[in-house]
Protein backbone atom coordinates (compact mmCIF):
# COMPACT_ATOMS: atom_id res chain seq x y z
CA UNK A 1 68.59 85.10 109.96
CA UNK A 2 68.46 85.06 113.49
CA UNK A 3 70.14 86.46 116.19
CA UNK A 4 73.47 88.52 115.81
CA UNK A 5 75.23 89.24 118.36
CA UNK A 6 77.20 93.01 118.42
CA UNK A 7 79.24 94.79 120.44
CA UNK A 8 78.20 98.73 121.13
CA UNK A 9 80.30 100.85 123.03
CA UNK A 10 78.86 104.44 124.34
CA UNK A 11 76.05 104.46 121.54
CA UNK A 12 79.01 103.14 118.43
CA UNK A 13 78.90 99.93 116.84
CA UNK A 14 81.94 98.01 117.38
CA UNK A 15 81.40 94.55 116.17
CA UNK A 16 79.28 92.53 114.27
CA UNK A 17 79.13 88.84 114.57
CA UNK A 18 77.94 88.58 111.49
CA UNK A 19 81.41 90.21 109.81
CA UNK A 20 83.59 91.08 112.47
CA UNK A 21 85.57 88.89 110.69
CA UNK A 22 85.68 91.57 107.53
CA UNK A 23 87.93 93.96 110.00
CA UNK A 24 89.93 92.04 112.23
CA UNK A 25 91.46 89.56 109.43
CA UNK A 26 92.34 92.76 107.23
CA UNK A 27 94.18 94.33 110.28
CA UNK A 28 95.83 91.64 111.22
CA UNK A 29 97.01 89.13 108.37
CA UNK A 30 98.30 91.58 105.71
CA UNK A 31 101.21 92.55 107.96
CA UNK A 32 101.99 89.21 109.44
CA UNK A 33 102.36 87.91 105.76
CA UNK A 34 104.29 90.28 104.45
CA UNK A 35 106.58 89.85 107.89
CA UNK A 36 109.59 87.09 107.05
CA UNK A 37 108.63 85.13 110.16
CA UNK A 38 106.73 87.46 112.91
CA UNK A 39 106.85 86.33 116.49
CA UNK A 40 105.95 88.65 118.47
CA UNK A 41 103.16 90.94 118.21
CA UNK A 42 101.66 94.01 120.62
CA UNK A 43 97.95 94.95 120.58
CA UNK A 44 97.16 98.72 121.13
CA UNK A 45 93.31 98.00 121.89
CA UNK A 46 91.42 95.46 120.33
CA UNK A 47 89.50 94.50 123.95
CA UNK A 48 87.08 92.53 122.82
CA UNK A 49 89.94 89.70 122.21
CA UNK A 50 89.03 89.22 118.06
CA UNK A 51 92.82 90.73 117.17
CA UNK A 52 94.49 88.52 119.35
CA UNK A 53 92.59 85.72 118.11
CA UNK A 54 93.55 86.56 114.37
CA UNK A 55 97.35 87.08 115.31
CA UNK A 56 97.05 83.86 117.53
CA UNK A 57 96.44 81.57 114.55
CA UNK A 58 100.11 82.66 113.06
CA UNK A 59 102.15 79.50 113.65
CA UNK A 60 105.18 81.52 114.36
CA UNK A 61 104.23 84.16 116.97
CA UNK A 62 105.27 83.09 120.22
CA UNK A 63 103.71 86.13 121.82
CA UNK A 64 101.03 88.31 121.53
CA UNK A 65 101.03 91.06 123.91
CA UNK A 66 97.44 92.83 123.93
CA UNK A 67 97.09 96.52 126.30
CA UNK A 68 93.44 97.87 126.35
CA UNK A 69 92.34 100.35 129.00
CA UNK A 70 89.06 99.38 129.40
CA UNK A 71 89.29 96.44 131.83
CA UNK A 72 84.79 96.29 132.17
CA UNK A 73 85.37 95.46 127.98
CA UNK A 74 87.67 92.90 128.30
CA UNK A 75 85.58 91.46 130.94
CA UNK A 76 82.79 91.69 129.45
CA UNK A 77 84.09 89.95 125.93
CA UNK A 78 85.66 87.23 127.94
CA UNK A 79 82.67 86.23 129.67
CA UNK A 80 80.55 86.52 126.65
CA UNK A 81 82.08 86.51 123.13
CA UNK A 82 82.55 82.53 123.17
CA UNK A 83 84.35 82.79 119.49
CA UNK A 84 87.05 84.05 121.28
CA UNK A 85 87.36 82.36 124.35
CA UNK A 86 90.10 80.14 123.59
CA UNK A 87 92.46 83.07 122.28
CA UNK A 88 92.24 84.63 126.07
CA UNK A 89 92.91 81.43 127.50
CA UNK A 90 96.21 80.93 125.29
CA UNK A 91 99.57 80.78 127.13
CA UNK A 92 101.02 82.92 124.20
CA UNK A 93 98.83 85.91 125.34
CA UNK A 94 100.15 88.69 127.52
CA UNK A 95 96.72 90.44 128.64
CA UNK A 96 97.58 93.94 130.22
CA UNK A 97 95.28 96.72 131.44
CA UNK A 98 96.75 100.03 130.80
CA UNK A 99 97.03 102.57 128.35
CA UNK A 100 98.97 101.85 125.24
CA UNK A 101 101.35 104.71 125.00
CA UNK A 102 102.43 104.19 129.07
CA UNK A 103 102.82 100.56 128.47
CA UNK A 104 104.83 101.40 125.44
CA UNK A 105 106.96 103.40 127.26
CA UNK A 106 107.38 101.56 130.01
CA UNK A 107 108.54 98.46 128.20
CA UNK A 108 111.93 97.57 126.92
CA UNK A 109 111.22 94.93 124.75
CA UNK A 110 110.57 95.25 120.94
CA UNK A 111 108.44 93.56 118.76
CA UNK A 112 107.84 92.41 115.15
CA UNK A 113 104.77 93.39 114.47
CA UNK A 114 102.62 96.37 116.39
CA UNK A 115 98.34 96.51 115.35
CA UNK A 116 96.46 99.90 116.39
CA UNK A 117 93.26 98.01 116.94
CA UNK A 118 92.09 101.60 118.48
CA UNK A 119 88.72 103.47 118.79
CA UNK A 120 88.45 106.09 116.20
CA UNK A 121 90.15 110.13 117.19
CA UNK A 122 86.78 111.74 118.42
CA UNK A 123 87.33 114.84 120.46
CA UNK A 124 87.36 114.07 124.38
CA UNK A 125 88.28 110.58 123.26
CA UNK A 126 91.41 108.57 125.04
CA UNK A 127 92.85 107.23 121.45
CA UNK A 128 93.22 110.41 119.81
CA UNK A 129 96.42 110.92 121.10
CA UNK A 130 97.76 107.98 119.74
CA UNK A 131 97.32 108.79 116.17
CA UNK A 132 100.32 111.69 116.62
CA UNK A 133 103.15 112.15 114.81
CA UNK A 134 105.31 112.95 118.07
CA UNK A 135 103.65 108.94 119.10
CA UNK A 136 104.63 107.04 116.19
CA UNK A 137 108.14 108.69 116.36
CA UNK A 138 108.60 108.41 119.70
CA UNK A 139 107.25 105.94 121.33
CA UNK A 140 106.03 103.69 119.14
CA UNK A 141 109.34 103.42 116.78
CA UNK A 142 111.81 102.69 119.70
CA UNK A 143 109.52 99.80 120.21
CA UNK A 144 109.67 98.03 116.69
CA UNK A 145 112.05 95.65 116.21
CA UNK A 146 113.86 96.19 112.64
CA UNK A 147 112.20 95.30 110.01
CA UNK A 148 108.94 95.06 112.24
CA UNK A 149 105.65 96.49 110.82
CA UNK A 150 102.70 98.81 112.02
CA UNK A 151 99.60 98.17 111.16
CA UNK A 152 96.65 100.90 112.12
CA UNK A 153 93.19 101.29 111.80
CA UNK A 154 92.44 104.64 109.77
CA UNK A 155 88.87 104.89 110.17
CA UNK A 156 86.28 105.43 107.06
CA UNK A 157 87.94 105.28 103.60
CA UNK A 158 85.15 105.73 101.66
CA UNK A 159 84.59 108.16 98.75
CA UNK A 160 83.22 110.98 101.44
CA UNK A 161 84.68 110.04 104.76
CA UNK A 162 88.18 109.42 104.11
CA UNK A 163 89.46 112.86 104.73
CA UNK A 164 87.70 112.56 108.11
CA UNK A 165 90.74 111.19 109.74
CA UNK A 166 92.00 108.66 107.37
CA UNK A 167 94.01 111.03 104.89
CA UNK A 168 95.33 112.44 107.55
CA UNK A 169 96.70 109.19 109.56
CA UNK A 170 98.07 108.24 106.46
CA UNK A 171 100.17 111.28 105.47
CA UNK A 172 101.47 111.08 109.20
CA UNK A 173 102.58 108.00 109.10
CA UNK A 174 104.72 109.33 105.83
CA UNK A 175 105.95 111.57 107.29
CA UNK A 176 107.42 109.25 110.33
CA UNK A 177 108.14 105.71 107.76
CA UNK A 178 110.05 105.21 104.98
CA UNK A 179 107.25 103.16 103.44
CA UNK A 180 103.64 103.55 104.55
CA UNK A 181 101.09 100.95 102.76
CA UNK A 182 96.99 102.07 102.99
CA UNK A 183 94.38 99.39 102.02
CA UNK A 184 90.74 99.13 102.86
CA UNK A 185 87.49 96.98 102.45
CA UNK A 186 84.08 97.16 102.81
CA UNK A 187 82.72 96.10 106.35
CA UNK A 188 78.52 96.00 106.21
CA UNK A 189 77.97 96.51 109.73
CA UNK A 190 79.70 99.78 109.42
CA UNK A 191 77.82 101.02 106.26
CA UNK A 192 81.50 102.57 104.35
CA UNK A 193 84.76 101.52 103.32
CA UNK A 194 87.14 101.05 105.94
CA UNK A 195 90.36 101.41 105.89
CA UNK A 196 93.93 100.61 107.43
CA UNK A 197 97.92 101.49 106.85
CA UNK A 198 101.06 99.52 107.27
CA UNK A 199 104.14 101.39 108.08
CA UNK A 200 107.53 100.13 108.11
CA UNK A 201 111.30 101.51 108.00
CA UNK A 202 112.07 98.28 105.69
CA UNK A 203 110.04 97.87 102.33
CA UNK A 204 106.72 96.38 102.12
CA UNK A 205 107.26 94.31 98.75
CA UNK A 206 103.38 93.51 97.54
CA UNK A 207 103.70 89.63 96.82
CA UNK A 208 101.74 87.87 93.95
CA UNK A 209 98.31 86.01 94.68
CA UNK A 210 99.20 83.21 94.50
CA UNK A 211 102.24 84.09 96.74
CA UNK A 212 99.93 85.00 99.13
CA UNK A 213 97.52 82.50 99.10
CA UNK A 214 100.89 80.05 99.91
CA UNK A 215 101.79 81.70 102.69
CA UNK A 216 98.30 81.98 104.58
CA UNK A 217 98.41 78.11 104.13
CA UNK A 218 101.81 77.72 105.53
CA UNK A 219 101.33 79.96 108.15
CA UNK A 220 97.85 80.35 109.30
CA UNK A 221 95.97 77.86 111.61
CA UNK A 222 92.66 77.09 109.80
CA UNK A 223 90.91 78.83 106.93
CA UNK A 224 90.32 82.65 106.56
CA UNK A 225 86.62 83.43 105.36
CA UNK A 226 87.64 86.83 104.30
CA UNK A 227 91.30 87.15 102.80
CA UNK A 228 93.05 85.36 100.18
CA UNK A 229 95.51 85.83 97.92
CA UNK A 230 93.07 88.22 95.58
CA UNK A 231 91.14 89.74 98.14
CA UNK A 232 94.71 91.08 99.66
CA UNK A 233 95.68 92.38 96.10
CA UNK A 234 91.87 93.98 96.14
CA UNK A 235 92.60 95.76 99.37
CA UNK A 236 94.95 97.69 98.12
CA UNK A 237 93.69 98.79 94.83
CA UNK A 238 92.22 102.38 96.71
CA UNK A 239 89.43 103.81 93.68
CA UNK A 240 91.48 106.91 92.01
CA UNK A 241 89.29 109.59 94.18
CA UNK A 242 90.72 108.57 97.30
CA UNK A 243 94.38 107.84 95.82
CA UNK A 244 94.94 111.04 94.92
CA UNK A 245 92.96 112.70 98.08
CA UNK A 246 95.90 110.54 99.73
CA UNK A 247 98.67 111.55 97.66
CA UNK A 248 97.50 115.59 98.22
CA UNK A 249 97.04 115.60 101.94
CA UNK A 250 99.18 117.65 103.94
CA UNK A 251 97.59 117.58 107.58
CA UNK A 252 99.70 115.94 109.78
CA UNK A 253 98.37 114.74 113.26
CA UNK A 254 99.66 116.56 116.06
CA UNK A 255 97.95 116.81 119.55
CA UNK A 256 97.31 120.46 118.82
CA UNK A 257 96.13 120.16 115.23
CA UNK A 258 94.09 116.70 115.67
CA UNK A 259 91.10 116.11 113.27
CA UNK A 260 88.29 113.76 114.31
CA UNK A 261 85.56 111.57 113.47
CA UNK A 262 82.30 113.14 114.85
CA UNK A 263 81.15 111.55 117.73
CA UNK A 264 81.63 112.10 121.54
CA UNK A 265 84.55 110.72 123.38
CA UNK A 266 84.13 108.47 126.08
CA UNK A 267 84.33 105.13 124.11
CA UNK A 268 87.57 103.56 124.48
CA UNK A 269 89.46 100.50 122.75
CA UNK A 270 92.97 101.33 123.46
């Protein structure tokens, strides 16, 4: 096979060349389709540029704002992840080093469409924090345009790791939104079921395949090698275990009640 390059942070896989693409399309493309015409976008995270890249191919976003913390990551993936070298040197991309929730807070501005491209909630971690009820309602609210959509990462939604932290983002997020989407897919390199969660105050109507498949060709700058019109529909069809797990979980994520993914905490995306 070759070579394949992958991005490890503090001992956790990241990123695999070899299906990065798995992840970053599902995090990004679901929302901006179901969006009536998104144009601006913020990035909590998503360092090593593959998120910005995804949301950069939209032909409607204008701007894609992108905060990580870690300023030796984004180096580092600038130098070095070619795929993704022309998405940092786009004139649409806002590249800021800070912490999400300050720059959140600090800005006035509201946007369409905000992505939690974020490390996963390990204890000692940075991200954790973001992940809160108190967060999303907030801070992170006040900064969504109406109509606008969040999109997280949830961590493992497979069979026997989605109540790690993934139940409990979810039933968060219902308690903050009027309408709170999961969906997940299989990514190799990280050996489960991953999964994600829109959120929005406005309805997210599910669209038809073919719909779908329409809109990623009216919209989308070159060809996806993941999602399409049937994949989407696939994303969301959660196996009945983990549907009902969802529909029964009462944790919500507070900074004193915070669950977490074991691991130690010094990696940071966000």
């Amino acid at each position: 096979m070759g070579d394949i390059q992958v991005l490890i942070l503090d001992g956790k896989l990241q990123s695999a060349e070899a299906d990065e693409f798995v992840y970053h399309e599902s995090i990004v493309h679901p929302a901006l389709l179901y969006h009536s015409n998104p144009k601006s976008v913020f990035i909590m995270g998503g360092g090593e540029g593959s998120t910005a890249r995804e949301a950069l191919r939209h032909r409607s976003v204008e701007e894609v704002v992108m905060c990580d913390i870690d300023e030796e990551v984004v180096n580092f993936c600038r130098k070095h992840l070619t795929v993704n070298a022309e998405a940092f040197r786009s004139n649409r991309l806002e590249l800021v080093i800070n912490c999400a929730r300050a720059e959140l807070e600090n800005r006035t501005e509201q946007f369409d469409i905000i992505i939690g491209d974020l490390a996963d909630p390990v204890a000692g971690g940075p991200c954790y924090q973001l992940y809160t009820k108190s967060f999303y309602e907030h801070v992170l609210k006040p900064r969504l345009k109406d109509g606008g959509i969040l999109v997280t990462q949830g961590g493992p939604a497979g069979i026997l790791t989605h109540t790690e932290v993934y139940s409990s983002i979810y039933n968060t997020l219902r308690q903050t939104f009027k309408y709170v989407v999961p969906y997940a897919a299989h990514v190799p390199s990280y050996a489960d079921t991953w999964g994600w969660i829109m959120a929005s105050d406005q309805p997210i109507p599910a669209i038809s395949a073919e719909e779908t498949n329409l809109r990623i060709k009216q919209r989308i700058n070159g060809e996806l090698k993941f999602l399409d019109g049937q994949t989407l529909s696939a994303t969301h069809a959660l196996n009945k275990h983990v549907r009902n797990s969802l529909a029964a979980e009462r944790h919500v994520y507070t900074e004193e009640t915070a669950r977490f993914i074991h691991g130690h905490g010094t990696a940071s995306k966000n």
